[in-house]
PDB file of N, CA and C in Angstrom:
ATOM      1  N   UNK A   1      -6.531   3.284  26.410  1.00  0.00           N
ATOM      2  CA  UNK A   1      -5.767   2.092  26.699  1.00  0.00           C
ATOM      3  C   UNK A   1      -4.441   2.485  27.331  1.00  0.00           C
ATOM      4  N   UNK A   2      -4.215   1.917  28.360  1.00  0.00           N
ATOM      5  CA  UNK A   2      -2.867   2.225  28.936  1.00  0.00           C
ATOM      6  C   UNK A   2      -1.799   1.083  29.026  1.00  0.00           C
ATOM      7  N   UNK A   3      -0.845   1.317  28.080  1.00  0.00           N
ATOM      8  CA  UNK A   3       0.345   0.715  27.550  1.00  0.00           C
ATOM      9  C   UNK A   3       1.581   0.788  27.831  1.00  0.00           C
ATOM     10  N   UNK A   4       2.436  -0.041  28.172  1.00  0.00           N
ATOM     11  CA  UNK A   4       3.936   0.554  29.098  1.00  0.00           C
ATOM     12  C   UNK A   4       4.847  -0.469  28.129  1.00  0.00           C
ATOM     13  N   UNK A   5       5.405   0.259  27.407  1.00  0.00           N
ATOM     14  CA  UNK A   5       7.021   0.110  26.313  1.00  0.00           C
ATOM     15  C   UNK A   5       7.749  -1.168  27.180  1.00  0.00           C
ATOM     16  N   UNK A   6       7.974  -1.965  27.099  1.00  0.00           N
ATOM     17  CA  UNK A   6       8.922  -3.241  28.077  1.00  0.00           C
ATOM     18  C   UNK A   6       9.996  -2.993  26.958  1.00  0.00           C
ATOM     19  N   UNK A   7      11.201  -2.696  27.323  1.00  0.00           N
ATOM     20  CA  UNK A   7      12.440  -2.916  26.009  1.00  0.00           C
ATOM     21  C   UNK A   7      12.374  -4.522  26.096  1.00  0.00           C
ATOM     22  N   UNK A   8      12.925  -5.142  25.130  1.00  0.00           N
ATOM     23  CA  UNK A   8      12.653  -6.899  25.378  1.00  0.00           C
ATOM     24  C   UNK A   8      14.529  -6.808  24.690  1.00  0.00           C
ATOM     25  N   UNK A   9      14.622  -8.082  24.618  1.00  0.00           N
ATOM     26  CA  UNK A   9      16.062  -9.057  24.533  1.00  0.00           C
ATOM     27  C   UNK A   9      16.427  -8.322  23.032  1.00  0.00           C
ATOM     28  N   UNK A  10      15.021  -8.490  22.140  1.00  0.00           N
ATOM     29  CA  UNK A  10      15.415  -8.440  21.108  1.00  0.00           C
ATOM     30  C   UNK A  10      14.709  -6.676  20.888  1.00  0.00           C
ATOM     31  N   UNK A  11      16.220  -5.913  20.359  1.00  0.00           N
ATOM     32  CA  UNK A  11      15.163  -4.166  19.935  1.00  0.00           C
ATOM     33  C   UNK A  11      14.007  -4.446  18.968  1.00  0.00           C
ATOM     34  N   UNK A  12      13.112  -3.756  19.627  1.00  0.00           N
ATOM     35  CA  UNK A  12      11.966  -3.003  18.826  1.00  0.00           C
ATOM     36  C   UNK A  12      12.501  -2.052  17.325  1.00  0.00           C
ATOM     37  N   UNK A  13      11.799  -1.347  16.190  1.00  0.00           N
ATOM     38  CA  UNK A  13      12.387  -0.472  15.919  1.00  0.00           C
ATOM     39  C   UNK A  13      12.634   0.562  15.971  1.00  0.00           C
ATOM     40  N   UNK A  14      11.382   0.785  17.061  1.00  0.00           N
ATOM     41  CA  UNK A  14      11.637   2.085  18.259  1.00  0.00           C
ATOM     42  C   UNK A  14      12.658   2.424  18.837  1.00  0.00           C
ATOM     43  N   UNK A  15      13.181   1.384  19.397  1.00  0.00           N
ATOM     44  CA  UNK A  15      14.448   1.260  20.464  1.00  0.00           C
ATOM     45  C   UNK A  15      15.904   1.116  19.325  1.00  0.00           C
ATOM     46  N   UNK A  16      15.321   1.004  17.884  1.00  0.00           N
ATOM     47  CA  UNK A  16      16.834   1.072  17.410  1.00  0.00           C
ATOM     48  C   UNK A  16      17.221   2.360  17.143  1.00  0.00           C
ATOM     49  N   UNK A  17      16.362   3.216  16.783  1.00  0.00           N
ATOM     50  CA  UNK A  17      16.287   4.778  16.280  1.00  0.00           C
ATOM     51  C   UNK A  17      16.949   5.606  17.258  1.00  0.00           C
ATOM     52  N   UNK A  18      17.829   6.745  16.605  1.00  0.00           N
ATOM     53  CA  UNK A  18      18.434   7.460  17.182  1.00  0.00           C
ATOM     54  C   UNK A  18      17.291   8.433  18.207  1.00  0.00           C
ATOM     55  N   UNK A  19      17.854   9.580  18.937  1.00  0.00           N
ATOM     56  CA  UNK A  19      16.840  10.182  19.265  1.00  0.00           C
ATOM     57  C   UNK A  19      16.457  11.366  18.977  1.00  0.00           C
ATOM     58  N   UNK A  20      17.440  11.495  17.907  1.00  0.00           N
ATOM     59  CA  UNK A  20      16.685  12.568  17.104  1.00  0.00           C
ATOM     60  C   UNK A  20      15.366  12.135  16.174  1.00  0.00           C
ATOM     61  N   UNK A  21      16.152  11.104  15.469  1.00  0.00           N
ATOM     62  CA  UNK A  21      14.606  10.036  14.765  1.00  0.00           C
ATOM     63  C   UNK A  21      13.896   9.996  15.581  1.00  0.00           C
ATOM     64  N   UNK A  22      13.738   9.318  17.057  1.00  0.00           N
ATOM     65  CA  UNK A  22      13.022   8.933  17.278  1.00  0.00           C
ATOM     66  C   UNK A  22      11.470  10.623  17.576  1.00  0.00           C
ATOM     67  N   UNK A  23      12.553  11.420  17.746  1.00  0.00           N
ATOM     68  CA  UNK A  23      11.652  12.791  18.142  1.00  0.00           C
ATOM     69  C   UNK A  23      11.100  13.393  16.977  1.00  0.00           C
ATOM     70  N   UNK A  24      11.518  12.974  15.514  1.00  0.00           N
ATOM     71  CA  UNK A  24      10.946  13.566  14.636  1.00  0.00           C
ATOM     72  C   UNK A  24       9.943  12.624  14.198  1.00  0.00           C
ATOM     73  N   UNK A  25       9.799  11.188  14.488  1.00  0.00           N
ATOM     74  CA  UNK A  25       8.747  10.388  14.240  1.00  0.00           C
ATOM     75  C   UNK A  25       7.368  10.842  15.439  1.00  0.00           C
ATOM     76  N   UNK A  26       8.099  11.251  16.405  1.00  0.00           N
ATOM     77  CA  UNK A  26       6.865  11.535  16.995  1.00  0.00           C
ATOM     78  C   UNK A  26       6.595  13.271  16.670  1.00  0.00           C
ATOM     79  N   UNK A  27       6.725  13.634  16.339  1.00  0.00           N
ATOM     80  CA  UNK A  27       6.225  15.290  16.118  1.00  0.00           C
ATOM     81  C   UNK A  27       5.430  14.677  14.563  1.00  0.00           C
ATOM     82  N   UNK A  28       5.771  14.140  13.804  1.00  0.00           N
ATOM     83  CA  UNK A  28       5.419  13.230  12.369  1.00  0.00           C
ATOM     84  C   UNK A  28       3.941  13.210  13.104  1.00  0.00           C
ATOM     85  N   UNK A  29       4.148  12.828  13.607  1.00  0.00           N
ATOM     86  CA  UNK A  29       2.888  11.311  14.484  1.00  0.00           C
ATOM     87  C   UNK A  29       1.868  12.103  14.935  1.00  0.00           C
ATOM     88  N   UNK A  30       2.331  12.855  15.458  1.00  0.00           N
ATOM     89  CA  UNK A  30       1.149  14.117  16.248  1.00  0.00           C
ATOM     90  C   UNK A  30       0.265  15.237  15.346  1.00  0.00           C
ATOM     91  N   UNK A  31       1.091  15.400  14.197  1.00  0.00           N
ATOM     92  CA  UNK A  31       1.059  16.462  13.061  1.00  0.00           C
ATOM     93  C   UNK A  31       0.287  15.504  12.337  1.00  0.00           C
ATOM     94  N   UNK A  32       0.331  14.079  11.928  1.00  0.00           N
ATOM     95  CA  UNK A  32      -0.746  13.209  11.486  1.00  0.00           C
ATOM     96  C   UNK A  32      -2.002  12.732  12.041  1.00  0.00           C
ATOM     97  N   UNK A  33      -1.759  13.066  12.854  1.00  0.00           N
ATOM     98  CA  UNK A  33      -2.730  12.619  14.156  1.00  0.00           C
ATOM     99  C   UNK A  33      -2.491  11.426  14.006  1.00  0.00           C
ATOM    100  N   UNK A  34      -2.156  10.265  14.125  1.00  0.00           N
ATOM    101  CA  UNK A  34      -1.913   9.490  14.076  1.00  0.00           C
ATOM    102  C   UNK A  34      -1.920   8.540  15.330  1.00  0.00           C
ATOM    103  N   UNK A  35      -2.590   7.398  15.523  1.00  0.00           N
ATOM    104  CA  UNK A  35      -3.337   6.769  16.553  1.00  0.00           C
ATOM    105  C   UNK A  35      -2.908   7.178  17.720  1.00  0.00           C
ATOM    106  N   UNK A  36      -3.598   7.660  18.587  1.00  0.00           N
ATOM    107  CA  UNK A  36      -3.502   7.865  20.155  1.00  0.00           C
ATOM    108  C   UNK A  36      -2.420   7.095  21.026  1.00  0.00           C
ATOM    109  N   UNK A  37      -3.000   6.054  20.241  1.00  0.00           N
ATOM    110  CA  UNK A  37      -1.974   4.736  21.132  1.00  0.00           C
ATOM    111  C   UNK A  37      -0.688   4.501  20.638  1.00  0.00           C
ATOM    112  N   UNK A  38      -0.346   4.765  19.182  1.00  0.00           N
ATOM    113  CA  UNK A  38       1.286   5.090  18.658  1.00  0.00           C
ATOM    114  C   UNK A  38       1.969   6.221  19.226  1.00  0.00           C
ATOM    115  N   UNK A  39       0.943   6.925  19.196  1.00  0.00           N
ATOM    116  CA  UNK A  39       2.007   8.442  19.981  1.00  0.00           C
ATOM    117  C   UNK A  39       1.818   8.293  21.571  1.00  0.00           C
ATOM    118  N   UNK A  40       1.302   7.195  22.372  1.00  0.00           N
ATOM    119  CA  UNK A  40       1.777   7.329  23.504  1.00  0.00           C
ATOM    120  C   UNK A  40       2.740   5.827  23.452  1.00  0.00           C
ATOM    121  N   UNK A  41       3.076   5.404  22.750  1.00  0.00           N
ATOM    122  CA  UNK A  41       3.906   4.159  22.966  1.00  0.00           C
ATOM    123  C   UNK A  41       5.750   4.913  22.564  1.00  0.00           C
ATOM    124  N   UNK A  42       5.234   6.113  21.603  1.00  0.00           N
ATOM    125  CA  UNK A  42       6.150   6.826  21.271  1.00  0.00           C
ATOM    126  C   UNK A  42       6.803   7.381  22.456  1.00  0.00           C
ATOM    127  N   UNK A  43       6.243   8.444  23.071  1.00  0.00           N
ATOM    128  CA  UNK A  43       6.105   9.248  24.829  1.00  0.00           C
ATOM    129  C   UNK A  43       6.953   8.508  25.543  1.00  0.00           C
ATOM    130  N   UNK A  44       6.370   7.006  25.637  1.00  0.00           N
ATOM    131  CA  UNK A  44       6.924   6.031  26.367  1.00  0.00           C
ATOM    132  C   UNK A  44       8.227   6.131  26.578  1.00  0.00           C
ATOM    133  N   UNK A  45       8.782   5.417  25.106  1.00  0.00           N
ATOM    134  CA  UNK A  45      10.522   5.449  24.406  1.00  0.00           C
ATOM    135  C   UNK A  45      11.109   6.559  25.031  1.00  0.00           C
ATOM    136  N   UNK A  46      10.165   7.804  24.385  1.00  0.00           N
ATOM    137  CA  UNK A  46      11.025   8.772  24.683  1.00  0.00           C
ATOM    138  C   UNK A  46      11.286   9.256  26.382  1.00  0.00           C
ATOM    139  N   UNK A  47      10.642   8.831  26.907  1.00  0.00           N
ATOM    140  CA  UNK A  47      10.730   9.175  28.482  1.00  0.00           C
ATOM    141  C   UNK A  47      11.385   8.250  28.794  1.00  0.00           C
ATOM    142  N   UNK A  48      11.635   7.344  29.017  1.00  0.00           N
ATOM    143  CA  UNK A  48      12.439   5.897  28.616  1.00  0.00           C
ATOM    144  C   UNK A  48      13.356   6.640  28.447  1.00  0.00           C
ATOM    145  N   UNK A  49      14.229   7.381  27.683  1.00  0.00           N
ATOM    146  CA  UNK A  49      15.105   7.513  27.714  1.00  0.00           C
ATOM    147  C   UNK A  49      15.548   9.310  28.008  1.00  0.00           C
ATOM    148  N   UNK A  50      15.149   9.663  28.437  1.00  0.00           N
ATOM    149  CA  UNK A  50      15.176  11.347  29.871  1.00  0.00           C
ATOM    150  C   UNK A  50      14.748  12.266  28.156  1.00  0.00           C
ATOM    151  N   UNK A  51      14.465  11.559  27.024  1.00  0.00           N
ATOM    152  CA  UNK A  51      14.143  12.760  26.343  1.00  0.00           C
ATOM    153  C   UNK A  51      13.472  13.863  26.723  1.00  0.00           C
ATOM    154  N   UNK A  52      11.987  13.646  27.765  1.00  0.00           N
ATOM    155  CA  UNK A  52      10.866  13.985  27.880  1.00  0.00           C
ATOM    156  C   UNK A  52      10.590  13.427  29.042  1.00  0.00           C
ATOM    157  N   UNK A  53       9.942  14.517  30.140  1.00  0.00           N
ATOM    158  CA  UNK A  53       8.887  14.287  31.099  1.00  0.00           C
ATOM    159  C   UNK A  53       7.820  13.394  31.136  1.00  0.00           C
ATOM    160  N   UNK A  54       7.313  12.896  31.852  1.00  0.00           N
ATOM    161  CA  UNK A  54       6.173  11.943  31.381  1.00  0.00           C
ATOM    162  C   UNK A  54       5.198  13.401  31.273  1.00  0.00           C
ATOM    163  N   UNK A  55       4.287  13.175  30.433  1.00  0.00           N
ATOM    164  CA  UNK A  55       3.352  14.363  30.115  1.00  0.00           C
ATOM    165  C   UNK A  55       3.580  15.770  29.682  1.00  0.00           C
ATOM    166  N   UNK A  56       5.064  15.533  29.544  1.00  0.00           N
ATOM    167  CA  UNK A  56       5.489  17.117  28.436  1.00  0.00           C
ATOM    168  C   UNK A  56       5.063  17.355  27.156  1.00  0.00           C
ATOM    169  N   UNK A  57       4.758  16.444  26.391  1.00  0.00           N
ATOM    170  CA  UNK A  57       5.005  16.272  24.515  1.00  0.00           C
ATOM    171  C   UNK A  57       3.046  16.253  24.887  1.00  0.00           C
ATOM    172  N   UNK A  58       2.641  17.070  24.493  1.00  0.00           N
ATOM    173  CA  UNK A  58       0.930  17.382  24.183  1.00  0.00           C
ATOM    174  C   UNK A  58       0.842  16.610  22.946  1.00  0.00           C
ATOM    175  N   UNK A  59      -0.405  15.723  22.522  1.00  0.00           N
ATOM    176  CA  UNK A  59      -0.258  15.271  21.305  1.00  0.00           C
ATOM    177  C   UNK A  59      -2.115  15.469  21.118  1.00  0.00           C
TER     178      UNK A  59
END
């Protein structure tokens, strides 16, 4: 499924998280395996904001 993060009016609680949180929820996420589609909505955020390349973070 291919999914694209829209920030909206009102934050997500994705978009409230620092980015260190937000990078340790996704290493969390990957180490759980944890749905395909959470850890690329994660990717998203984080590229969204220059954390990450699109396609750097292997999950």
């Amino acid at each position: 499924m291919d999914y694209y993060f829209h920030p909206s009016p009102r934050p997500s609680s994705l978009e409230m998280l620092s980015d260190e949180q937000l990078l340790n929820i996704y290493e969390l996420a990957v180490e759980a395996q944890a749905s395909p589609d959470f850890i690329e909505i994660i990717k998203n955020v984080l590229s969204g904001r220059k954390l990450i390349e699109s396609g750097k973070c292997d999950s």
